[in-house]
C-alpha atoms as a PDB file:
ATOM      1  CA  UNK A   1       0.000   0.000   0.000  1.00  0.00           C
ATOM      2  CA  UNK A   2       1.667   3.573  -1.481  1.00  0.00           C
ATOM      3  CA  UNK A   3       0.212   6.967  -0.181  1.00  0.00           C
ATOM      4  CA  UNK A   4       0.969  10.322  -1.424  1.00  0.00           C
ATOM      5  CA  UNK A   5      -0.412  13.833  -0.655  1.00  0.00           C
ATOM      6  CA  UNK A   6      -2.144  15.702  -3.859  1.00  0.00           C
ATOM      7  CA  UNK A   7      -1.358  19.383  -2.658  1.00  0.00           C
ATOM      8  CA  UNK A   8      -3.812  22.351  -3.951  1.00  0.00           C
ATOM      9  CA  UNK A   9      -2.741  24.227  -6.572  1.00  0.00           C
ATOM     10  CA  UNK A  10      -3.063  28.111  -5.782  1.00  0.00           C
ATOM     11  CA  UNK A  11      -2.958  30.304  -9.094  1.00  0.00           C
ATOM     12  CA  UNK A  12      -1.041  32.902  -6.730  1.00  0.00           C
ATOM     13  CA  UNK A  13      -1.765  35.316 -10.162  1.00  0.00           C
ATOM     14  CA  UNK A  14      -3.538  34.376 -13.233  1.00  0.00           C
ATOM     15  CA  UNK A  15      -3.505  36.683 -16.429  1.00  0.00           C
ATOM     16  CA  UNK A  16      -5.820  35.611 -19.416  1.00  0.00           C
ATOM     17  CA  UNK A  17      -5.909  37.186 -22.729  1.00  0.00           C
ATOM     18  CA  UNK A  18      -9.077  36.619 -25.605  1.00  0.00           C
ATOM     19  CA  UNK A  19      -9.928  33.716 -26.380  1.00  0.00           C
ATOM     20  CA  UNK A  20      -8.626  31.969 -29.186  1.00  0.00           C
ATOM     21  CA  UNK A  21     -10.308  30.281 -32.434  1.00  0.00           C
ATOM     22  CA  UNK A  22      -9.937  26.710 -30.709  1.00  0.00           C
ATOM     23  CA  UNK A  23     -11.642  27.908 -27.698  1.00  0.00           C
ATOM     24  CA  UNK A  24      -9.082  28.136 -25.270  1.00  0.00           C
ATOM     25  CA  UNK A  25      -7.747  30.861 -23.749  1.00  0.00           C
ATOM     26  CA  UNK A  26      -3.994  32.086 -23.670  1.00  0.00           C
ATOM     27  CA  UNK A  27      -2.576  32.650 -20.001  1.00  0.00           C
ATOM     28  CA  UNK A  28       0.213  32.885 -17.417  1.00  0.00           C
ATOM     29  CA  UNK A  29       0.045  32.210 -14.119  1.00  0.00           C
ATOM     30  CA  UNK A  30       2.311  31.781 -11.392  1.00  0.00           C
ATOM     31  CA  UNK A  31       1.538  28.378  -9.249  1.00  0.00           C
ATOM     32  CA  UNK A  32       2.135  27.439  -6.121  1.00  0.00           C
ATOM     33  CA  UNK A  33       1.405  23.870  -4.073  1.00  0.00           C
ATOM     34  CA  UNK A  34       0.144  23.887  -0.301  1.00  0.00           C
ATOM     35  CA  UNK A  35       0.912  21.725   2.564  1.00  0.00           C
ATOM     36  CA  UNK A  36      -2.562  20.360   2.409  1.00  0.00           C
ATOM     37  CA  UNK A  37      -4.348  18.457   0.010  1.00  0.00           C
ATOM     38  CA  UNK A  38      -6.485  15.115  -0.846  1.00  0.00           C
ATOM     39  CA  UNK A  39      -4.635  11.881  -0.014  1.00  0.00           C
ATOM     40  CA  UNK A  40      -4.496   9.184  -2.365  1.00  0.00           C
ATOM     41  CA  UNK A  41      -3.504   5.408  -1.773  1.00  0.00           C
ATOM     42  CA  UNK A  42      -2.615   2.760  -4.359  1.00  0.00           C
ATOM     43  CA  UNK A  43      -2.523  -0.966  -3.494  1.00  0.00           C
ATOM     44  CA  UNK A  44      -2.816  -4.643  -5.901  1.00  0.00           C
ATOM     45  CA  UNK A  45      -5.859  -5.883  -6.465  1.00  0.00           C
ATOM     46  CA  UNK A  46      -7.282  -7.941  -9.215  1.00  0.00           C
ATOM     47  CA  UNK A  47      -9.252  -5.123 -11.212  1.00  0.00           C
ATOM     48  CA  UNK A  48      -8.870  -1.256 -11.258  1.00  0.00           C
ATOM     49  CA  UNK A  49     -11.585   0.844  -9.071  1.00  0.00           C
ATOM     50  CA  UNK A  50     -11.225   3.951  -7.369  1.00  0.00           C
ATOM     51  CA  UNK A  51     -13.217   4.100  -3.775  1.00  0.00           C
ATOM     52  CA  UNK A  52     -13.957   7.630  -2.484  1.00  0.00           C
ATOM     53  CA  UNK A  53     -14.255   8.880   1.171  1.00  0.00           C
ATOM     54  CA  UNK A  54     -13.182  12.149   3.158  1.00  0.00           C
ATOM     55  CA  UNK A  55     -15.255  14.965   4.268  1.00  0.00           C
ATOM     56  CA  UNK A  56     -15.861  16.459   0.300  1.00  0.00           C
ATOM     57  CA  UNK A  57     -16.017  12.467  -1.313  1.00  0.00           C
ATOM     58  CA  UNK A  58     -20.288  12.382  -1.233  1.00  0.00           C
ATOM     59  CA  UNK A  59     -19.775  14.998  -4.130  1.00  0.00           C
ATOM     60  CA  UNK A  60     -17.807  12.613  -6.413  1.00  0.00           C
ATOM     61  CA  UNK A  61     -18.570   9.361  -8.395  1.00  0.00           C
ATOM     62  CA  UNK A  62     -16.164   6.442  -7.748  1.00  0.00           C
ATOM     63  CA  UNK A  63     -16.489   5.318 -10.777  1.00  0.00           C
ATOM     64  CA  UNK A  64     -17.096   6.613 -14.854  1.00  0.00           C
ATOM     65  CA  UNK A  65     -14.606   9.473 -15.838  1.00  0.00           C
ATOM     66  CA  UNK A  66     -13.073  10.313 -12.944  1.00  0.00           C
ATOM     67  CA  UNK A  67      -9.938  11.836 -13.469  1.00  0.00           C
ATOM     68  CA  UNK A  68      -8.007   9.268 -11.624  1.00  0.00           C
ATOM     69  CA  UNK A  69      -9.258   6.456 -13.478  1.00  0.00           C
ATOM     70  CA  UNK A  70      -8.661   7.970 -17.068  1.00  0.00           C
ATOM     71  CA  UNK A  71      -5.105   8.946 -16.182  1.00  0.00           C
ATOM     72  CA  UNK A  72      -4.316   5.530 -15.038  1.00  0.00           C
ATOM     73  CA  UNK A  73      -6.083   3.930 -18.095  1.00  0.00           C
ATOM     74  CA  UNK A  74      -3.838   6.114 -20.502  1.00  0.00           C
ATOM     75  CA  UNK A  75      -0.745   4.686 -18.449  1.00  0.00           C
ATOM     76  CA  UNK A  76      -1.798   1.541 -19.262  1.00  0.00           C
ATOM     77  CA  UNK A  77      -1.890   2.209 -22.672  1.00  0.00           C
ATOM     78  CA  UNK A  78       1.362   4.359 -23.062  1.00  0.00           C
ATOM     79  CA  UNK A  79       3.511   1.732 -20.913  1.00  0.00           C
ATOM     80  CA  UNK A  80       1.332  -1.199 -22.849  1.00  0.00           C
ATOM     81  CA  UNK A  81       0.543  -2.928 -19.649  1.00  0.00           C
ATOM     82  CA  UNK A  82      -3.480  -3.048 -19.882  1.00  0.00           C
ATOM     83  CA  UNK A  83      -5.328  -1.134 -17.487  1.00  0.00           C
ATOM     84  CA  UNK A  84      -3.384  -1.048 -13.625  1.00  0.00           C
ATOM     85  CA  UNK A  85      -4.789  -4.032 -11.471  1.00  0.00           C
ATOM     86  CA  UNK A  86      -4.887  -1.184  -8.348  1.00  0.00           C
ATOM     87  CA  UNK A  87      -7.542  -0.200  -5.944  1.00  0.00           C
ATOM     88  CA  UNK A  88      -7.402   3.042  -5.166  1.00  0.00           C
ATOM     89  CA  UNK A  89      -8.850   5.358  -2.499  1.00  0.00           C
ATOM     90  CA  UNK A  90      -9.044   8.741  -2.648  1.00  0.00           C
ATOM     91  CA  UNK A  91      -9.280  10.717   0.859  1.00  0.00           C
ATOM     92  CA  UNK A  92     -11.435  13.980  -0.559  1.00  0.00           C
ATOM     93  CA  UNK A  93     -10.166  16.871   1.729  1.00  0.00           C
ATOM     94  CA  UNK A  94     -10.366  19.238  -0.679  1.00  0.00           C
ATOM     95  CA  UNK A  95     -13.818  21.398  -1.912  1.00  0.00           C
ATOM     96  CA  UNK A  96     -14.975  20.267  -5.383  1.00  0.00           C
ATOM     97  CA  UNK A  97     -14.910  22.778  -8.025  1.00  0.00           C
ATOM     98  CA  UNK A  98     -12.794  25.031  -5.916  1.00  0.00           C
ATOM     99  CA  UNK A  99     -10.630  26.487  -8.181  1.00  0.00           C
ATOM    100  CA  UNK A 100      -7.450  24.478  -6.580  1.00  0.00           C
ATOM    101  CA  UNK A 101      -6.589  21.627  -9.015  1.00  0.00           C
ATOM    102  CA  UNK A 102      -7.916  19.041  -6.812  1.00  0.00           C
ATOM    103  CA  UNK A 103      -9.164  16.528 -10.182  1.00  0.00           C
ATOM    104  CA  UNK A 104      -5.926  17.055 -11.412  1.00  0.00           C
ATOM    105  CA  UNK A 105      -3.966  17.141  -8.448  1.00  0.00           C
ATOM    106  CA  UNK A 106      -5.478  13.618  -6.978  1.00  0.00           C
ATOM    107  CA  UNK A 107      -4.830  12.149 -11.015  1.00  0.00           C
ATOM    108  CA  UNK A 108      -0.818  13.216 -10.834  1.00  0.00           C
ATOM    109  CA  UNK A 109      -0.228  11.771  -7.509  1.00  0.00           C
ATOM    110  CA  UNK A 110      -2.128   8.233  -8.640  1.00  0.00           C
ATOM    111  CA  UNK A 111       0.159   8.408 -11.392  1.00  0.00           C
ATOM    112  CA  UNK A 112       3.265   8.625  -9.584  1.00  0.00           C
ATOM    113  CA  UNK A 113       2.519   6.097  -7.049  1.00  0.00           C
ATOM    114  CA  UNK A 114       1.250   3.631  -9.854  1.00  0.00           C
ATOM    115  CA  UNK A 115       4.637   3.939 -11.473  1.00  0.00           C
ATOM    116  CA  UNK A 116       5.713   2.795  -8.101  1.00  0.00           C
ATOM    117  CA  UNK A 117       3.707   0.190  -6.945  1.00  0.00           C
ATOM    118  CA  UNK A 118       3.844  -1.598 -10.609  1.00  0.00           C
ATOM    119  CA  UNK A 119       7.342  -1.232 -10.998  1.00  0.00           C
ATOM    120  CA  UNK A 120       6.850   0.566 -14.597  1.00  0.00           C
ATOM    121  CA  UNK A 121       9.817   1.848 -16.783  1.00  0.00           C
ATOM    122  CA  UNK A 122       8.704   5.189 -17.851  1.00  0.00           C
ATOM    123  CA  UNK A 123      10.372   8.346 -17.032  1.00  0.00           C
ATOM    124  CA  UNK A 124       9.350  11.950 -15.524  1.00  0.00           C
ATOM    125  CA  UNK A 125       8.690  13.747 -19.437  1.00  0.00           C
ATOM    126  CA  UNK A 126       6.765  10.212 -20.535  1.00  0.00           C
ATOM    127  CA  UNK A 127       4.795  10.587 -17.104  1.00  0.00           C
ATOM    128  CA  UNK A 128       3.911  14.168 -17.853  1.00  0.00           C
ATOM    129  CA  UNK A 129       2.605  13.181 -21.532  1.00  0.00           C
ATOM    130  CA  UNK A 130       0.536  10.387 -19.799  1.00  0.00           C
ATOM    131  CA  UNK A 131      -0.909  13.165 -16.943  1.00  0.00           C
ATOM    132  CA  UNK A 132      -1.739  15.890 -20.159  1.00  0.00           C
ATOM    133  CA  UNK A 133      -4.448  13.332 -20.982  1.00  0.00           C
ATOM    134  CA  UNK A 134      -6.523  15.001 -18.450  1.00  0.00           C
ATOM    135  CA  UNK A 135      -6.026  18.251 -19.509  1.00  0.00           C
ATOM    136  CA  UNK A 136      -3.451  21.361 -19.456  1.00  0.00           C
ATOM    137  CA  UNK A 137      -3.336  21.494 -15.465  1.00  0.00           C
ATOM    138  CA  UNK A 138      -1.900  17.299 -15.730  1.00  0.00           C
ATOM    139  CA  UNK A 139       1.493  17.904 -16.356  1.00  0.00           C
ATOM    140  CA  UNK A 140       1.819  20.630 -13.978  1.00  0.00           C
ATOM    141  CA  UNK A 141       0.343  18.840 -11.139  1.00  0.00           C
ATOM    142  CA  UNK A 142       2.081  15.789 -11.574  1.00  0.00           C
ATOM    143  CA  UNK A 143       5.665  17.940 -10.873  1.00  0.00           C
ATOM    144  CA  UNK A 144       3.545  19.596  -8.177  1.00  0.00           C
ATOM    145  CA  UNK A 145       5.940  22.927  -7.413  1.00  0.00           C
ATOM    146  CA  UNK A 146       5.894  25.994  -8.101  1.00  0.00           C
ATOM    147  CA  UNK A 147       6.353  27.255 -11.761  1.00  0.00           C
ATOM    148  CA  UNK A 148       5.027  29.679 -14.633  1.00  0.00           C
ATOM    149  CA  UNK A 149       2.046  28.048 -16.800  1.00  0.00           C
ATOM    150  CA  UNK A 150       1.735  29.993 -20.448  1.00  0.00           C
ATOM    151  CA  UNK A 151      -0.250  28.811 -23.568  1.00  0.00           C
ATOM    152  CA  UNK A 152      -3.257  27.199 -22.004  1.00  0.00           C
ATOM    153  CA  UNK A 153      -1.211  26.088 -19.362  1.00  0.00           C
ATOM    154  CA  UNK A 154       0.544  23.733 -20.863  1.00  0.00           C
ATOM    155  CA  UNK A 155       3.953  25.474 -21.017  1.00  0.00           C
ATOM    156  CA  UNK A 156       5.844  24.837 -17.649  1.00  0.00           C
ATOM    157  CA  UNK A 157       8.476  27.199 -16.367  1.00  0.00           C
ATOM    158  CA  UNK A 158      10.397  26.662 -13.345  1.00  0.00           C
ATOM    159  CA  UNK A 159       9.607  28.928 -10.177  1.00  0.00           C
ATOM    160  CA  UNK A 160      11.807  27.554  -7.798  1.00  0.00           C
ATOM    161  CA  UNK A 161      12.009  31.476  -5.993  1.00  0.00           C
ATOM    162  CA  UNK A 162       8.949  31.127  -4.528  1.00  0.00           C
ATOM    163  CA  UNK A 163       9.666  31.179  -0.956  1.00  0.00           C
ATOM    164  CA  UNK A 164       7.286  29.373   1.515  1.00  0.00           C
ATOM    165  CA  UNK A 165       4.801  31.841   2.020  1.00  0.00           C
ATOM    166  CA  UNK A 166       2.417  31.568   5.749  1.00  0.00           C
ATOM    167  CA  UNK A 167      -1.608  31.000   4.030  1.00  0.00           C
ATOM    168  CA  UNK A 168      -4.979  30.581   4.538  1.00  0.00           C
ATOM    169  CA  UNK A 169      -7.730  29.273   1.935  1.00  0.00           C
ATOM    170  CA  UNK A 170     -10.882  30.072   2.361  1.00  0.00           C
ATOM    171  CA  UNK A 171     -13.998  28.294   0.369  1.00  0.00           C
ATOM    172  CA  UNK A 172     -17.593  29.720   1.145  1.00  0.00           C
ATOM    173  CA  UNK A 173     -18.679  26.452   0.418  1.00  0.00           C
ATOM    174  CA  UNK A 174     -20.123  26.929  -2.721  1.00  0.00           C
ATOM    175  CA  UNK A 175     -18.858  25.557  -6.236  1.00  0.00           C
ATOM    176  CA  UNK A 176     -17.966  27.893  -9.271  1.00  0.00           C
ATOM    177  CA  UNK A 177     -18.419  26.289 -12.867  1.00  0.00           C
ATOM    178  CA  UNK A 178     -15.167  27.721 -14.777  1.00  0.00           C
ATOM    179  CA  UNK A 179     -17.146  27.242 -17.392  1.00  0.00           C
ATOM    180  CA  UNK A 180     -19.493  29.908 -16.564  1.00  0.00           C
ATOM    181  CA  UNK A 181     -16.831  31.906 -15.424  1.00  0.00           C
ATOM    182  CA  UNK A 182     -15.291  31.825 -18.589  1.00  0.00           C
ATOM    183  CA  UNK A 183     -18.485  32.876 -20.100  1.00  0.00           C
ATOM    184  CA  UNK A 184     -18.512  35.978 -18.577  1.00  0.00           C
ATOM    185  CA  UNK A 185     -14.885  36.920 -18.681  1.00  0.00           C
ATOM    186  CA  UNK A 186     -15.752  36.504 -22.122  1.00  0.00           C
ATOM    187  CA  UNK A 187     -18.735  39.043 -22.019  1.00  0.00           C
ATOM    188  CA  UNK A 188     -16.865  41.934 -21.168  1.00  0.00           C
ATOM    189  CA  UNK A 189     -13.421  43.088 -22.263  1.00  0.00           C
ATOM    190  CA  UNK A 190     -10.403  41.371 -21.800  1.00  0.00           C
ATOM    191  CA  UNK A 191      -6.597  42.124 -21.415  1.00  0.00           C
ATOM    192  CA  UNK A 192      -3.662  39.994 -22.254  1.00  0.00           C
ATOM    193  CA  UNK A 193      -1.898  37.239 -20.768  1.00  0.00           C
ATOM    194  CA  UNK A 194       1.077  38.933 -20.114  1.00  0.00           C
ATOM    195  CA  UNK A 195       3.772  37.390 -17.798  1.00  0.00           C
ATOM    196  CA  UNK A 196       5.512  39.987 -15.790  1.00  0.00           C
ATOM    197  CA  UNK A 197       9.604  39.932 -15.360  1.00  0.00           C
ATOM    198  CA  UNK A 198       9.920  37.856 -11.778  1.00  0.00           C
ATOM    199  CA  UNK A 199      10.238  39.867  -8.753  1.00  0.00           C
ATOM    200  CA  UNK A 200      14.280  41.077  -7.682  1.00  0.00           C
ATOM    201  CA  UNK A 201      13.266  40.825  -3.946  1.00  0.00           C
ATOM    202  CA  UNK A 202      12.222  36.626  -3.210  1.00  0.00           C
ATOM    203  CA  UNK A 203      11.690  37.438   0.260  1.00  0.00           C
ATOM    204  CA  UNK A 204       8.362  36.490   0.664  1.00  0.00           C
ATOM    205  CA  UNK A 205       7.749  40.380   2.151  1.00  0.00           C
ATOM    206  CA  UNK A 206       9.375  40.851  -1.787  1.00  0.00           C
ATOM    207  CA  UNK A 207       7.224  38.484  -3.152  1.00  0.00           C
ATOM    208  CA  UNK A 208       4.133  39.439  -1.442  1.00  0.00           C
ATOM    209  CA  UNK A 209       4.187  43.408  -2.427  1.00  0.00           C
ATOM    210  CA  UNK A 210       5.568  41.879  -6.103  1.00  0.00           C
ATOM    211  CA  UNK A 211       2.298  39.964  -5.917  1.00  0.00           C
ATOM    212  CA  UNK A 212      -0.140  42.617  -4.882  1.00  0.00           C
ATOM    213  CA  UNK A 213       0.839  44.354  -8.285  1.00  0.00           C
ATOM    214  CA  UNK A 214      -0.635  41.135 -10.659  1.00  0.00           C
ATOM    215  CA  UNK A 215      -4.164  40.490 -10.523  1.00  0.00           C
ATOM    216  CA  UNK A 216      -6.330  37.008 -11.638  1.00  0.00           C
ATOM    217  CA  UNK A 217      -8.646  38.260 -14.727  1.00  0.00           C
ATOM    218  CA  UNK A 218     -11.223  35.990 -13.683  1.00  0.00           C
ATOM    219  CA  UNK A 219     -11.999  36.891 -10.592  1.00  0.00           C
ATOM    220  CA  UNK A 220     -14.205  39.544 -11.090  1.00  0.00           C
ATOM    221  CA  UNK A 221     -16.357  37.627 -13.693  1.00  0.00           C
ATOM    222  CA  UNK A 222     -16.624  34.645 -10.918  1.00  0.00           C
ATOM    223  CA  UNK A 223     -18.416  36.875  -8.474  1.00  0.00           C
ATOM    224  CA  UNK A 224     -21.132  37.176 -10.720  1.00  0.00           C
ATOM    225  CA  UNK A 225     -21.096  33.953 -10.728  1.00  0.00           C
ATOM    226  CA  UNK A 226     -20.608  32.753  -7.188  1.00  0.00           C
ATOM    227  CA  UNK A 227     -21.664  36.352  -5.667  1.00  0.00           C
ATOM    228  CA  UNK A 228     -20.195  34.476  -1.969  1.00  0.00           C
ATOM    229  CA  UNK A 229     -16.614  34.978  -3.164  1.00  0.00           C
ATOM    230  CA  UNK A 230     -17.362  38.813  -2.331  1.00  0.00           C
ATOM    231  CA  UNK A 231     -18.076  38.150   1.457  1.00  0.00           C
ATOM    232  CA  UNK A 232     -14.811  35.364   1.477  1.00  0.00           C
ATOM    233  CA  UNK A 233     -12.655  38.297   0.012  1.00  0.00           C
ATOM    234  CA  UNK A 234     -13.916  41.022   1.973  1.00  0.00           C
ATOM    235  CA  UNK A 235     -13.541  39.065   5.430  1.00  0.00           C
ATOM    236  CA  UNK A 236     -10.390  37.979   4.481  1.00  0.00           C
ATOM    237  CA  UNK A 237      -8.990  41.697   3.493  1.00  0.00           C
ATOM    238  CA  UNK A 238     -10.159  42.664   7.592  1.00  0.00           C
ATOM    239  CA  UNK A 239      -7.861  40.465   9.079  1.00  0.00           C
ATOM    240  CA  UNK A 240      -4.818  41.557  10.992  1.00  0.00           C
ATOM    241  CA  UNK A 241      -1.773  40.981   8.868  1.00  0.00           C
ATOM    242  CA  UNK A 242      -2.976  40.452   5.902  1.00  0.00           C
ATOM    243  CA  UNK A 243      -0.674  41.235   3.007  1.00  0.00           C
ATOM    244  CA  UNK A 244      -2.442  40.004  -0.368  1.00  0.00           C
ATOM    245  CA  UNK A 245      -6.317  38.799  -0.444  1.00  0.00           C
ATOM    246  CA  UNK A 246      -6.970  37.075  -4.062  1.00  0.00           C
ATOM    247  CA  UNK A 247      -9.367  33.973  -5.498  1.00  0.00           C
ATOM    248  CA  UNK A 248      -7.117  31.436  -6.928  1.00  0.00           C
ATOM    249  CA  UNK A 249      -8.284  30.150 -10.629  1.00  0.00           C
ATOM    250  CA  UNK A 250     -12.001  30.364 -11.555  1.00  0.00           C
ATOM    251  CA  UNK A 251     -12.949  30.103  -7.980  1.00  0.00           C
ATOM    252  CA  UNK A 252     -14.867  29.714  -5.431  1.00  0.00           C
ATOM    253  CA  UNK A 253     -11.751  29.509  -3.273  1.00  0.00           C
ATOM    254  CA  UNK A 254     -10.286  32.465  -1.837  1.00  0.00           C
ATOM    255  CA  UNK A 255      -6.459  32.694  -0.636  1.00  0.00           C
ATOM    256  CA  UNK A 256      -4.769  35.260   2.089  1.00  0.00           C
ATOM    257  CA  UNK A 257      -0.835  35.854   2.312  1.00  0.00           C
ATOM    258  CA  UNK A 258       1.031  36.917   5.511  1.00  0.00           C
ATOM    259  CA  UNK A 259       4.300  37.420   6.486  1.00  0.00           C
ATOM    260  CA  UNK A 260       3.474  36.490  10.080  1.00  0.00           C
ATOM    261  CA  UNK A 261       2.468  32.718  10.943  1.00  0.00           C
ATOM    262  CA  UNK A 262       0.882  33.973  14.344  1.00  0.00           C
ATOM    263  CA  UNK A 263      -1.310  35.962  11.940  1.00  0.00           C
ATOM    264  CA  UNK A 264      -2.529  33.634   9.680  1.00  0.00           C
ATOM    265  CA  UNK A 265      -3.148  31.045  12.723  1.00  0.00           C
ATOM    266  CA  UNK A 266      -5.259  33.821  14.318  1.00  0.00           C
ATOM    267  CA  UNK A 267      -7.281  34.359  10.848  1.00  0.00           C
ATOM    268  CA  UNK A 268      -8.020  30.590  11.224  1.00  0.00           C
ATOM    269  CA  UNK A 269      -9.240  30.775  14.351  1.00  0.00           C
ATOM    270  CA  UNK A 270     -11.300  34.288  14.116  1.00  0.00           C
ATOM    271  CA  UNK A 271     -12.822  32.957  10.824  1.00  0.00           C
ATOM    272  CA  UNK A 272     -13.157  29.658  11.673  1.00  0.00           C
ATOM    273  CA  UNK A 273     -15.706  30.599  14.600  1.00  0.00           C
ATOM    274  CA  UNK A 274     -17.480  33.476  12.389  1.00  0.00           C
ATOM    275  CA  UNK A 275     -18.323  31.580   9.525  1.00  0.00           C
ATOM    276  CA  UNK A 276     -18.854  27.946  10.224  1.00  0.00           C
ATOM    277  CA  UNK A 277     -20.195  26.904   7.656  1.00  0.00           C
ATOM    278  CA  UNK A 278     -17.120  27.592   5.409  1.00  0.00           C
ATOM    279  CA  UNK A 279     -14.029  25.597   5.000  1.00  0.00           C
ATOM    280  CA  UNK A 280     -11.326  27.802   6.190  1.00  0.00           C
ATOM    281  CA  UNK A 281      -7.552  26.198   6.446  1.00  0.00           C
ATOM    282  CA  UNK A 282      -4.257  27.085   7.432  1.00  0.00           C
ATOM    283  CA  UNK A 283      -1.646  25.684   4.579  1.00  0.00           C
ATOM    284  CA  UNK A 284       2.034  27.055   3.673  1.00  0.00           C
ATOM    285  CA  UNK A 285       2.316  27.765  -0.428  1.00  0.00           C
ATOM    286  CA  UNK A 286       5.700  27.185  -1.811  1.00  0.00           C
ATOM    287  CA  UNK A 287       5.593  23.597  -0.940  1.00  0.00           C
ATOM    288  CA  UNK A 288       7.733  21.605  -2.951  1.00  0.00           C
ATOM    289  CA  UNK A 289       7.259  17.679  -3.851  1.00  0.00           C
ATOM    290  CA  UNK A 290      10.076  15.408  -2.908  1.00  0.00           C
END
């Protein structure tokens, strides 16, 4: 039995320009992983499944198109094994449709421990092909650290200067469709998805202010969607010590940076009590995969 943390990916900024011809829209954002996450176990069985538990698992099938199971059918086929014999469990931690990676998050880490537990000769690059099966977040949440995303995401820079930066995430427990979200970035007008020069300062006081000065294009356009993100945002920005309030990807989750750990553990707390009906969690950003 192999178990391995799928971390949340946090879009720490997220430009988008007009969508293209294909449909897709050109972007670069900077990613970070957290020190929190879904949990995923692999062991031998006779048959592939996927079993689903955790406090967030009644919102997801088992079975059908999961993300998990199509990325470990496509490593069947690109290592020409057949589909894994593997049971897996997934430990849902994270909110669904939360604008944190979770699908593809949970997919990478199956894939890595997979390789593992069956033994399979195929390196990091043929891995990544496998995880872009899923979709332009695979790759990049298979190598699960920080780095640049440009094209549709699919172009993977190296951000090793992110320093670990003290968090919290905040969901108002409600889902945002990025579809819909994209439908009304869409509807109004648009920038570009320019990627700004890296900041000089990698202190994360450096990296913080450098932060403040980026934005995520969809975030306005999700709070006509999910009009909670508002009241996530604005509860955040009153907290003591706050140095950046922002939504990560299409939403609904909302992230807060501090420079000071007894801050953020004192947002937790304070926001924890005031709004119990939201998931509100203490993580560090910047976390790194072994």
């Amino acid at each position: 039995m192999l178990t391995a943390l799928a971390p949340a990916k946090v879009n720490l900024c997220l430009h988008v320009g007009p969508v293209r011809a294909d449909g897709y829209h050109p972007l670069a954002s900077l990613v970070a992983f957290a020190d929190v996450g879904d949990v995923v176990t692999v062991e031998p069985a006779d048959c592939l499944s996927l079993t689903v538990t955790g406090p967030f698992g009644a919102g997801l099938d088992g079975q059908g198109d999961n993300l998990i199971l199509r990325a470990l059918r496509a490593l069947g086929e690109a290592t020409g094994t057949g589909e894994p014999h593997l049971k897996v469990t997934l430990d849902k931690r994270l909110p669904i449709a939360a604008g944190l990676g979770g699908g593809s998050s949970d997919a990478g880490a199956a894939l890595r421990l997979a390789r593992t537990a069956l033994g399979l000769d195929i390196d990091d690059a043929a891995l990544e092909a496998v995880a872009a099966v899923i979709g332009a977040d695979g790759p990049m949440c298979l190598r699960a650290r920080s780095a640049w995303a440009e094209g549709i995401g699919d172009r993977l820079i190296d951000a090793s200067w992110v320093p670990p930066l003290h968090a919290v995430l905040v969901n108002p427990s409600v889902a945002c469709s990025t579809g819909a979200v994209y439908r009304a970035y869409d509807a109004r007008p648009v920038g570009a998805a320019d990627r700004p020069a890296d900041p000089a300062d990698t202190t994360p006081t450096g990296v913080i202010r450098w932060l403040a000065a980026q934005r995520n294009d969809l975030q306005d356009p999700a709070l006509t969607v999910a009009p909670a993100i508002t009241d996530a945002l604005a509860d955040l920005a009153a907290c003591p010590g706050v140095g950046l309030v922002r939504m990560s990807g299409s939403g609904a989750t909302v992230f807060a940076l501090f420079e000071s750990a007894q801050d953020a553990d004192e947002t937790v707390r304070t926001l924890g009590a005031r709004r119990p009906g939201w998931w509100v969690t203490r993580t560090i950003l910047g976390h790194q995969r072994p």
